[in-house]
PDB file of N, CA and C in Angstrom:
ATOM      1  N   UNK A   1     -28.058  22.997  66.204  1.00  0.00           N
ATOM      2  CA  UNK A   1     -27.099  23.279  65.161  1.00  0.00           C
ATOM      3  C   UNK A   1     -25.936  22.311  65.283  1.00  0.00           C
ATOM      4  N   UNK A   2     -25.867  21.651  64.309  1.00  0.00           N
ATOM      5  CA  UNK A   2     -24.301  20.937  64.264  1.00  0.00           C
ATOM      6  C   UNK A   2     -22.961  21.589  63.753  1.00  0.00           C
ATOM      7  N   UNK A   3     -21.811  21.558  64.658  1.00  0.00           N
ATOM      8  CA  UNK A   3     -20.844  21.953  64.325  1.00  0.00           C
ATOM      9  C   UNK A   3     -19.716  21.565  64.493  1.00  0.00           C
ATOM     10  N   UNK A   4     -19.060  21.217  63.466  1.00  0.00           N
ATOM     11  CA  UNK A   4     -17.927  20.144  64.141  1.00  0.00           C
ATOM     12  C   UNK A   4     -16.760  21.038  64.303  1.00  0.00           C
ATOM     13  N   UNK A   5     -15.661  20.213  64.695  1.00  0.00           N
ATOM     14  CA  UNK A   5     -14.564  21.149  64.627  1.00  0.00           C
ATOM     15  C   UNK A   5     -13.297  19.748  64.709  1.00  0.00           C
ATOM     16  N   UNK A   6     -12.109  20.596  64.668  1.00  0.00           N
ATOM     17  CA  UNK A   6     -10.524  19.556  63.788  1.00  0.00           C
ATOM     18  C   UNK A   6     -10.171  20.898  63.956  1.00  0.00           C
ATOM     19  N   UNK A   7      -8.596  20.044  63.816  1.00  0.00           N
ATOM     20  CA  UNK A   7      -7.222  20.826  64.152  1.00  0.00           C
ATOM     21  C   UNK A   7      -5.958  20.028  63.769  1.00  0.00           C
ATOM     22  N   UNK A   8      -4.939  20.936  63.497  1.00  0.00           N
ATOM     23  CA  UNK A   8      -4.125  19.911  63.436  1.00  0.00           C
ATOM     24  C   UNK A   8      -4.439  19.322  62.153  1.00  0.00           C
ATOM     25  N   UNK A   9      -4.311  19.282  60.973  1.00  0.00           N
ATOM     26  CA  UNK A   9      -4.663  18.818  59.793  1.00  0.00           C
ATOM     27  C   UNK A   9      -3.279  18.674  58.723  1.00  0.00           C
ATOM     28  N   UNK A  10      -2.182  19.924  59.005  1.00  0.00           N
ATOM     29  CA  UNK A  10      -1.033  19.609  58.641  1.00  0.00           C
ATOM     30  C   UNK A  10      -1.036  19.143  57.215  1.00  0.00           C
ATOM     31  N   UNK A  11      -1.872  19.802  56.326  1.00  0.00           N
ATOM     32  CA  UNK A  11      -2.410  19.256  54.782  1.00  0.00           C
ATOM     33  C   UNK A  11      -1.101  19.025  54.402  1.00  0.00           C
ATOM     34  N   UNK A  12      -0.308  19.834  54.287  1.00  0.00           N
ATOM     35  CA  UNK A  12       1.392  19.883  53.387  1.00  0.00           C
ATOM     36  C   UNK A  12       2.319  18.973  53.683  1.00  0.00           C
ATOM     37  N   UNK A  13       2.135  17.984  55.131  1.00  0.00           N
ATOM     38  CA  UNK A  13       3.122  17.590  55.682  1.00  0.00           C
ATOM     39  C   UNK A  13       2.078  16.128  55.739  1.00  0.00           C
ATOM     40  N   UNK A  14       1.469  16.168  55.166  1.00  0.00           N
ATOM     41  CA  UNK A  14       0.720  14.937  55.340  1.00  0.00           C
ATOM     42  C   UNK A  14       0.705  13.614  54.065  1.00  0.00           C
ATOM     43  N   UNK A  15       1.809  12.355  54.052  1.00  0.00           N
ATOM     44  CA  UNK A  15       2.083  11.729  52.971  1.00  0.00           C
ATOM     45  C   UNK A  15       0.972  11.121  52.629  1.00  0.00           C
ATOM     46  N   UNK A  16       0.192  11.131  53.342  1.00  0.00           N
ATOM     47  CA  UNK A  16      -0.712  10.194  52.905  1.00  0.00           C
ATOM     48  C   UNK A  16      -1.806  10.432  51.955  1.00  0.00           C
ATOM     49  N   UNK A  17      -2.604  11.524  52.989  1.00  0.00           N
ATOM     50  CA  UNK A  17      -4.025  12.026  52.111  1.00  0.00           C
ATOM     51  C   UNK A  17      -3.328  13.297  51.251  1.00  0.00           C
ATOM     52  N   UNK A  18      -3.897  14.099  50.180  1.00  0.00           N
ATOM     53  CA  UNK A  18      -3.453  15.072  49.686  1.00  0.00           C
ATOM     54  C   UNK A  18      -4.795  16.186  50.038  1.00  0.00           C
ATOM     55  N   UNK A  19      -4.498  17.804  49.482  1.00  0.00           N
ATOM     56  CA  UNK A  19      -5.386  18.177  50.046  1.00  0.00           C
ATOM     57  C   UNK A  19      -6.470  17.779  49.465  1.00  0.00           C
ATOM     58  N   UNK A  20      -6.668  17.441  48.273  1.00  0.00           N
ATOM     59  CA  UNK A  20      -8.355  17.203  47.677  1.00  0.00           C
ATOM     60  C   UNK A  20      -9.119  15.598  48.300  1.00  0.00           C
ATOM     61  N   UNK A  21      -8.004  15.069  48.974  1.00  0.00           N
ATOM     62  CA  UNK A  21      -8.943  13.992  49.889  1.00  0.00           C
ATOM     63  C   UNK A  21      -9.062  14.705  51.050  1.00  0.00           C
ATOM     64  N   UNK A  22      -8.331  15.533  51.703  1.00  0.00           N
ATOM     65  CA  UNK A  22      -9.073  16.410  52.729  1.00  0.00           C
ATOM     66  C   UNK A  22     -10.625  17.008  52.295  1.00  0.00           C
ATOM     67  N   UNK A  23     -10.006  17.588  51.528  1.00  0.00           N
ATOM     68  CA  UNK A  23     -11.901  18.589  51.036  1.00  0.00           C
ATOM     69  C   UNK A  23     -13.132  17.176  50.438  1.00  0.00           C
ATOM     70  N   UNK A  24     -12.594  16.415  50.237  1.00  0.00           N
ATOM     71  CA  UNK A  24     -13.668  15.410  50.201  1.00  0.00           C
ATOM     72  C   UNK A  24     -14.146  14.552  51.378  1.00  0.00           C
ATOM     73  N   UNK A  25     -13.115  14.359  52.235  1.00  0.00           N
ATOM     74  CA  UNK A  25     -13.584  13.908  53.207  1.00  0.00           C
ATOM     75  C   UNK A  25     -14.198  14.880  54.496  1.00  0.00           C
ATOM     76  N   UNK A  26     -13.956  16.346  54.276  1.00  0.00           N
ATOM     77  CA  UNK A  26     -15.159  17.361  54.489  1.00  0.00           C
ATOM     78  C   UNK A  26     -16.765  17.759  54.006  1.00  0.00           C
ATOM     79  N   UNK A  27     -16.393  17.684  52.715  1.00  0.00           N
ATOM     80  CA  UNK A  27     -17.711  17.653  51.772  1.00  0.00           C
ATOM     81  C   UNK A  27     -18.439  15.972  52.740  1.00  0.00           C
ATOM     82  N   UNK A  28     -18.083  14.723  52.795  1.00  0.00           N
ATOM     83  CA  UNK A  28     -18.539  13.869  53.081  1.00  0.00           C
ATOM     84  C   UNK A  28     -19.109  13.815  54.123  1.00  0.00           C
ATOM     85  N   UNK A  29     -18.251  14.603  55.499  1.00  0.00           N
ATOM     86  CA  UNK A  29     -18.705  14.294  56.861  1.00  0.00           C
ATOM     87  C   UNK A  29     -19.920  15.348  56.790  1.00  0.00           C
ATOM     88  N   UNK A  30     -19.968  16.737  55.930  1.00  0.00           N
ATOM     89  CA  UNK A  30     -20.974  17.705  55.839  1.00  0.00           C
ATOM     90  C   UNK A  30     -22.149  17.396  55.546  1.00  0.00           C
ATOM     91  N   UNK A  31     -21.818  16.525  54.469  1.00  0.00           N
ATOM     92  CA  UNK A  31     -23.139  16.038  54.177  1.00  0.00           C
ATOM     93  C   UNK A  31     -24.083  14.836  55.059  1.00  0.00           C
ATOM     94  N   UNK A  32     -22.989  13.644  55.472  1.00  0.00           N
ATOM     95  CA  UNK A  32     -23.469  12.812  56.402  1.00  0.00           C
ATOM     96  C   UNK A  32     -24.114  13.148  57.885  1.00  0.00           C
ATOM     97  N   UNK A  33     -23.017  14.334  58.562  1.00  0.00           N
ATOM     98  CA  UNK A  33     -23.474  14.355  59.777  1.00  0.00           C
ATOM     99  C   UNK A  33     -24.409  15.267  59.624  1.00  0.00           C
ATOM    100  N   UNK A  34     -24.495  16.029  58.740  1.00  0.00           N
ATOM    101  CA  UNK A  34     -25.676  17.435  58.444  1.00  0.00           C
ATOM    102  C   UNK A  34     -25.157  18.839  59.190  1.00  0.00           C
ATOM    103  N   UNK A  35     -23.554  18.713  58.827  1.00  0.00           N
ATOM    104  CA  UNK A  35     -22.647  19.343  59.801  1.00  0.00           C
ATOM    105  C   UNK A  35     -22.940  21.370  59.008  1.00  0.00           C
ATOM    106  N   UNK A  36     -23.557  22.214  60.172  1.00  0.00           N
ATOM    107  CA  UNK A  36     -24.135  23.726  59.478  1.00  0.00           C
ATOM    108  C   UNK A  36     -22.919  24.644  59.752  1.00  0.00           C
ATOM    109  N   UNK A  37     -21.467  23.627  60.585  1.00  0.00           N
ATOM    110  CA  UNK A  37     -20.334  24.923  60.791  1.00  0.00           C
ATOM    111  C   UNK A  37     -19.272  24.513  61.086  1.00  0.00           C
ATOM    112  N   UNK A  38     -18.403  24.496  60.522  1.00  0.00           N
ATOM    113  CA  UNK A  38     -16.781  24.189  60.616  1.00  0.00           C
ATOM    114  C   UNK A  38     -15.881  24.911  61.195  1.00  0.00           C
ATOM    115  N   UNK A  39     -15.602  24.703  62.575  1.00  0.00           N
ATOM    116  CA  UNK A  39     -14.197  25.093  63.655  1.00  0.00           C
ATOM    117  C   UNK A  39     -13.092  24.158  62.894  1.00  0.00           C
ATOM    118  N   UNK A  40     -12.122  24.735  62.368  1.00  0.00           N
ATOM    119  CA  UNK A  40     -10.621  24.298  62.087  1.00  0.00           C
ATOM    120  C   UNK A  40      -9.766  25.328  63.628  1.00  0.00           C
ATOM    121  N   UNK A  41      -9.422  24.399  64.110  1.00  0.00           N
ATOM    122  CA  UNK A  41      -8.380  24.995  65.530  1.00  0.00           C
ATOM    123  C   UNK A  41      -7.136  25.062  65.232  1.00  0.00           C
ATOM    124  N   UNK A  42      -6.813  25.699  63.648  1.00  0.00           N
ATOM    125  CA  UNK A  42      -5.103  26.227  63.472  1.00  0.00           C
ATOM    126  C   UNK A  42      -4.507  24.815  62.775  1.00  0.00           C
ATOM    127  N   UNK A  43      -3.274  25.243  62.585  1.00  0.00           N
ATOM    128  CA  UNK A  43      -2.530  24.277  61.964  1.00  0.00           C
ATOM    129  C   UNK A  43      -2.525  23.269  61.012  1.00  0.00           C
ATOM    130  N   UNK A  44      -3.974  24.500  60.057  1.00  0.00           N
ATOM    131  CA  UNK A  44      -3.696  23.483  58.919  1.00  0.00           C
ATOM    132  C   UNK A  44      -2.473  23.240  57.856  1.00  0.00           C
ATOM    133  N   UNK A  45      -1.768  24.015  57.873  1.00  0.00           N
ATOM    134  CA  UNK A  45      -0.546  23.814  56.968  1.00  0.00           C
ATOM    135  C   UNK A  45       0.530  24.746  57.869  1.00  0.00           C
ATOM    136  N   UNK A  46       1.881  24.424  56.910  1.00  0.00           N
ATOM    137  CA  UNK A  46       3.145  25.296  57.414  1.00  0.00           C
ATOM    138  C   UNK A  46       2.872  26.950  56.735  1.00  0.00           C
ATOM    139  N   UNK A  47       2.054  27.453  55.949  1.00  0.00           N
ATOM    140  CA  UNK A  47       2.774  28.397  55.035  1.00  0.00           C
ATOM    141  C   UNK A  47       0.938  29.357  55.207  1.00  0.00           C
ATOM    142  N   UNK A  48       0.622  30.303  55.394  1.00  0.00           N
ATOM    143  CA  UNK A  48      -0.448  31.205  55.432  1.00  0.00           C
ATOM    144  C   UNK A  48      -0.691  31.255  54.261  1.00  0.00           C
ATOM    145  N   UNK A  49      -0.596  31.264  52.695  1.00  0.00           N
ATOM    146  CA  UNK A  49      -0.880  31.059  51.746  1.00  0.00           C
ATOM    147  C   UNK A  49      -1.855  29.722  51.232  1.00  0.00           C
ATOM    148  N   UNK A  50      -0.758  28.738  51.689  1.00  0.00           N
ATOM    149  CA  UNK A  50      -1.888  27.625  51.708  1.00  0.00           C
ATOM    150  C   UNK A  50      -2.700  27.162  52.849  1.00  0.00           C
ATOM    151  N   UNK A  51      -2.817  27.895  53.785  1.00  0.00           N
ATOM    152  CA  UNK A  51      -3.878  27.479  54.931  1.00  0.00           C
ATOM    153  C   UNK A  51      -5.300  28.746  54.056  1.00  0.00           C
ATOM    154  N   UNK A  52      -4.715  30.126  53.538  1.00  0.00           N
ATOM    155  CA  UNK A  52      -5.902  30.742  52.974  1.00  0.00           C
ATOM    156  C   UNK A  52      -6.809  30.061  52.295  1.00  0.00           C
ATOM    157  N   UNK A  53      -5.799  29.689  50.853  1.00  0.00           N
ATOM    158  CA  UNK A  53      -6.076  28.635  49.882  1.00  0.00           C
ATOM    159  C   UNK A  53      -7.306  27.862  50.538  1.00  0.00           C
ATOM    160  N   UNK A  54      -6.749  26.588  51.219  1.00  0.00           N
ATOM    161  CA  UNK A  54      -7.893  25.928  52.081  1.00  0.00           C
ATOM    162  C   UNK A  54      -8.953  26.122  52.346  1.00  0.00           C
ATOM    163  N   UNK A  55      -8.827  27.693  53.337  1.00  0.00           N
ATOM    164  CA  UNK A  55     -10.222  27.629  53.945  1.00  0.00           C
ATOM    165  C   UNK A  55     -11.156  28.481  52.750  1.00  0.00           C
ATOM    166  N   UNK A  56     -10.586  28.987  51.593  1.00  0.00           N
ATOM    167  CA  UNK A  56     -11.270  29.633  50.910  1.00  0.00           C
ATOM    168  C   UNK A  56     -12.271  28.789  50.028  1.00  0.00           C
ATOM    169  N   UNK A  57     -11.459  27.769  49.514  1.00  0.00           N
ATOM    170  CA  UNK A  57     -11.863  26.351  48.718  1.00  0.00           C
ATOM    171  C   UNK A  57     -12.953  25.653  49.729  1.00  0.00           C
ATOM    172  N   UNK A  58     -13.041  25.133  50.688  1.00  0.00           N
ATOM    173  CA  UNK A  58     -13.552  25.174  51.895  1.00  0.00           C
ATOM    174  C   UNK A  58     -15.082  25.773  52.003  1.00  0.00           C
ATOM    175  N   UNK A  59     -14.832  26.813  51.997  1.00  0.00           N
ATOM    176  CA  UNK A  59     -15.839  27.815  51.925  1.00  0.00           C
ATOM    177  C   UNK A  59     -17.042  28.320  51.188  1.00  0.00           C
ATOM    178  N   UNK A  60     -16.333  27.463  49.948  1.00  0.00           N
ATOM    179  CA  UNK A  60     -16.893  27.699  48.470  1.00  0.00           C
ATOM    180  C   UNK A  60     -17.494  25.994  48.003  1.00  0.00           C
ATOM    181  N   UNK A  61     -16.630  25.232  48.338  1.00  0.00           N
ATOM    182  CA  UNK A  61     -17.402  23.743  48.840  1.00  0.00           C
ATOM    183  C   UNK A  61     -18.161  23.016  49.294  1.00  0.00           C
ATOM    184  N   UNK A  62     -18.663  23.632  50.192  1.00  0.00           N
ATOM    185  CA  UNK A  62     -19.049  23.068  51.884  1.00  0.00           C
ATOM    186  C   UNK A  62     -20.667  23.767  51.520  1.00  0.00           C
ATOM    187  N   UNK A  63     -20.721  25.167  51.145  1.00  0.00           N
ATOM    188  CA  UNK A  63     -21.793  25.827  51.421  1.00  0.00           C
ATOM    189  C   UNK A  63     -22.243  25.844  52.577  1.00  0.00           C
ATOM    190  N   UNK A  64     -20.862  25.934  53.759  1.00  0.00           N
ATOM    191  CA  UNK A  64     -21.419  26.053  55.116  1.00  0.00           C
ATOM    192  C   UNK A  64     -20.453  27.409  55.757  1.00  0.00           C
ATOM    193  N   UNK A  65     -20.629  27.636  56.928  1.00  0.00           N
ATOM    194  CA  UNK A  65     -19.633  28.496  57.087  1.00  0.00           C
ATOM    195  C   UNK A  65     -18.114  27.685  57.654  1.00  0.00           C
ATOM    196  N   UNK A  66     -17.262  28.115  57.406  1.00  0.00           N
ATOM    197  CA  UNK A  66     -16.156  27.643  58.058  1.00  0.00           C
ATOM    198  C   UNK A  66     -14.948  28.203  58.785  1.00  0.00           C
ATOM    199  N   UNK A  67     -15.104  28.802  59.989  1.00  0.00           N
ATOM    200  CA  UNK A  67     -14.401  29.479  60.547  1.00  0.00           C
ATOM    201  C   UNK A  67     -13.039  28.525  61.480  1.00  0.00           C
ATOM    202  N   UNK A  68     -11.528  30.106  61.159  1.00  0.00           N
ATOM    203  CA  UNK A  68     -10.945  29.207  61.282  1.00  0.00           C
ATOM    204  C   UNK A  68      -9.686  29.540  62.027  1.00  0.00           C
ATOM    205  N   UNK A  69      -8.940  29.296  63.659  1.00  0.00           N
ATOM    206  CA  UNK A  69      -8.326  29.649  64.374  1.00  0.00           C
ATOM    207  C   UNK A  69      -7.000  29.710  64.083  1.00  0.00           C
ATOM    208  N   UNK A  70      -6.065  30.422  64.110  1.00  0.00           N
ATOM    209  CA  UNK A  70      -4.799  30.774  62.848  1.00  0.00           C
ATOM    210  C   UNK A  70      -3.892  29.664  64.471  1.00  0.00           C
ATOM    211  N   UNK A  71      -3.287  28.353  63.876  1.00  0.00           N
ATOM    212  CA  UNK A  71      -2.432  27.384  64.733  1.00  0.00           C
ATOM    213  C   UNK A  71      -0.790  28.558  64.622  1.00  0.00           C
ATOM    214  N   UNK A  72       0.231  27.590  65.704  1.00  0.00           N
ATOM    215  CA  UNK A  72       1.436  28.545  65.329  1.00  0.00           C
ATOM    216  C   UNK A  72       2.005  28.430  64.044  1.00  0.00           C
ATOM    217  N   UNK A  73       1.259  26.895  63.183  1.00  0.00           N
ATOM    218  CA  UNK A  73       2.226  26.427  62.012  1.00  0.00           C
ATOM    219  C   UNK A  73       1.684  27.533  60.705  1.00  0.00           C
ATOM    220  N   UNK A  74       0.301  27.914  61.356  1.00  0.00           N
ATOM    221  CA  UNK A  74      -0.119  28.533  60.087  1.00  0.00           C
ATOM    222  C   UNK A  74       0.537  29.719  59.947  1.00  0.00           C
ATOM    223  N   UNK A  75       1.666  30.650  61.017  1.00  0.00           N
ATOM    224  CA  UNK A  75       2.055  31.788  60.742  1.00  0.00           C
ATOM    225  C   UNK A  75       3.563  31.020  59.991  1.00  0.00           C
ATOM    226  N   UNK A  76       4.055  30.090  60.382  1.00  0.00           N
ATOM    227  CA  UNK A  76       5.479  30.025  60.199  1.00  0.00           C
ATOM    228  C   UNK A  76       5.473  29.486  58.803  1.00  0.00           C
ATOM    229  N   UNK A  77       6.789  29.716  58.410  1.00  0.00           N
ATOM    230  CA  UNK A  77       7.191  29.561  56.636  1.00  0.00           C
ATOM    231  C   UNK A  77       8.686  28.743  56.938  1.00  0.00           C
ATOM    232  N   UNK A  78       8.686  27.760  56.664  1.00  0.00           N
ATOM    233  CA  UNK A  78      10.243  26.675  56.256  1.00  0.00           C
ATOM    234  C   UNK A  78      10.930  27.443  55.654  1.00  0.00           C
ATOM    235  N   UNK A  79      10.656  27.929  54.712  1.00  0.00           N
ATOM    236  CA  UNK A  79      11.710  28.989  53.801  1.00  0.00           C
ATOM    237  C   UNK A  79      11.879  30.229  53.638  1.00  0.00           C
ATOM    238  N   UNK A  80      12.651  30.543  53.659  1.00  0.00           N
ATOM    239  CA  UNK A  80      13.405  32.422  53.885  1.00  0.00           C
ATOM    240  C   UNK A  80      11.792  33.162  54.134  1.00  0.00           C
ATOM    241  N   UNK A  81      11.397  33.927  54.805  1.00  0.00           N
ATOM    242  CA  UNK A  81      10.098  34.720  55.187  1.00  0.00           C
ATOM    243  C   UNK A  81      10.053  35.315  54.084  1.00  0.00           C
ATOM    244  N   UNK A  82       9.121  35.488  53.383  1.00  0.00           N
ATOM    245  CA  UNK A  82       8.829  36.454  52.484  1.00  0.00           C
ATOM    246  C   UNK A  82       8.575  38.051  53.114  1.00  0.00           C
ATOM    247  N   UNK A  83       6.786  37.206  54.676  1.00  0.00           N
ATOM    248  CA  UNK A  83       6.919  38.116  55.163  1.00  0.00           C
ATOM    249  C   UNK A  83       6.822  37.987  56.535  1.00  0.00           C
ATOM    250  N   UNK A  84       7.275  38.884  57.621  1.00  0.00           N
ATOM    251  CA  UNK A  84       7.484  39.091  58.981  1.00  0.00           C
ATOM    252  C   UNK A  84       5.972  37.751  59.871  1.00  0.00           C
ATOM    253  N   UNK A  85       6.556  37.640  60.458  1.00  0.00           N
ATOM    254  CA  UNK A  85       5.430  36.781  61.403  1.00  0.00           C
ATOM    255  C   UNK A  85       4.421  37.878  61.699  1.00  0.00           C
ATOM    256  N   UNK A  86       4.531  39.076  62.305  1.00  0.00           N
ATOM    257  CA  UNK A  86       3.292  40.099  62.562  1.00  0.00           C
ATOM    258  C   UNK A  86       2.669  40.582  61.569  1.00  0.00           C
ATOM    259  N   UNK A  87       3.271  40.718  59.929  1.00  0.00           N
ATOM    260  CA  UNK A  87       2.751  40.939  58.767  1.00  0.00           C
ATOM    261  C   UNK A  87       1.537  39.670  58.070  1.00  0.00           C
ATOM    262  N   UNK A  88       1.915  38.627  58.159  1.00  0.00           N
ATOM    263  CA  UNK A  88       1.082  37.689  58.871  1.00  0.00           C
ATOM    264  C   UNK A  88      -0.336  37.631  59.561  1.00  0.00           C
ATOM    265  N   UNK A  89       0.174  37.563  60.917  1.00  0.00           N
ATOM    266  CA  UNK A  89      -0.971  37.590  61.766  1.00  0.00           C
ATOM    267  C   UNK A  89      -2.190  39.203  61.502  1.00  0.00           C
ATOM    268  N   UNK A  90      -1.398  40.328  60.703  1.00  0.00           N
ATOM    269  CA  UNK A  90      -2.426  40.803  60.902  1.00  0.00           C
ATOM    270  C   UNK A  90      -3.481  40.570  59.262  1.00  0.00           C
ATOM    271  N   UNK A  91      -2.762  39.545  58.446  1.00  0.00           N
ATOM    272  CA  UNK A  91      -3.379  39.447  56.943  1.00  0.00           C
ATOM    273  C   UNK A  91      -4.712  38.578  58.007  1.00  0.00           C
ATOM    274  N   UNK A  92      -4.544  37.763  58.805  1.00  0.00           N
ATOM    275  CA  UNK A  92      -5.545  36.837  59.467  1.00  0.00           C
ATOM    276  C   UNK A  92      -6.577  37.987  60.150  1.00  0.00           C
TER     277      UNK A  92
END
């Protein structure tokens, strides 16, 4: 079984690629390496909304499974909390 795994992806904070060259350059390595399972090790974005977003799109993309380890960036929010850090971790 092939399964890759990444971390650290930081989609929101990243000037360069945006997220839809992320999900393409997933769709790409999936298809090339013949990759059957996706480890993300946290920290894909600052905000739990858009790390959901991600892995849901992800999920629905890939036609693989993609499981995915909640980083510290994925609980924290830059701007006023909407909601509590433990309100959070238990939506994960």
């Amino acid at each position: 079984m092939n399964v890759a795994f990444i971390s650290d992806l930081h989609i929101d904070l990243n000037e360069s690629f945006s997220e839809a060259d992320f999900q393409t350059v997933f769709q790409r390595l999936t298809d090339e390496k013949e990759v059957q399972q996706w480890v993300i090790g946290g920290d894909i974005s600052n905000h739990y909304r858009t790390t959901f977003s991600f892995v849901e799109k992800l999920q629905k993309t890939l036609g693989v499974p993609v499981w995915f380890i909640p980083g510290n960036h994925d609980y924290w929010e830059k701007e006023a909390s909407e909601k509590h850090t433990r309100d959070v971790y238990q939506s994960y």
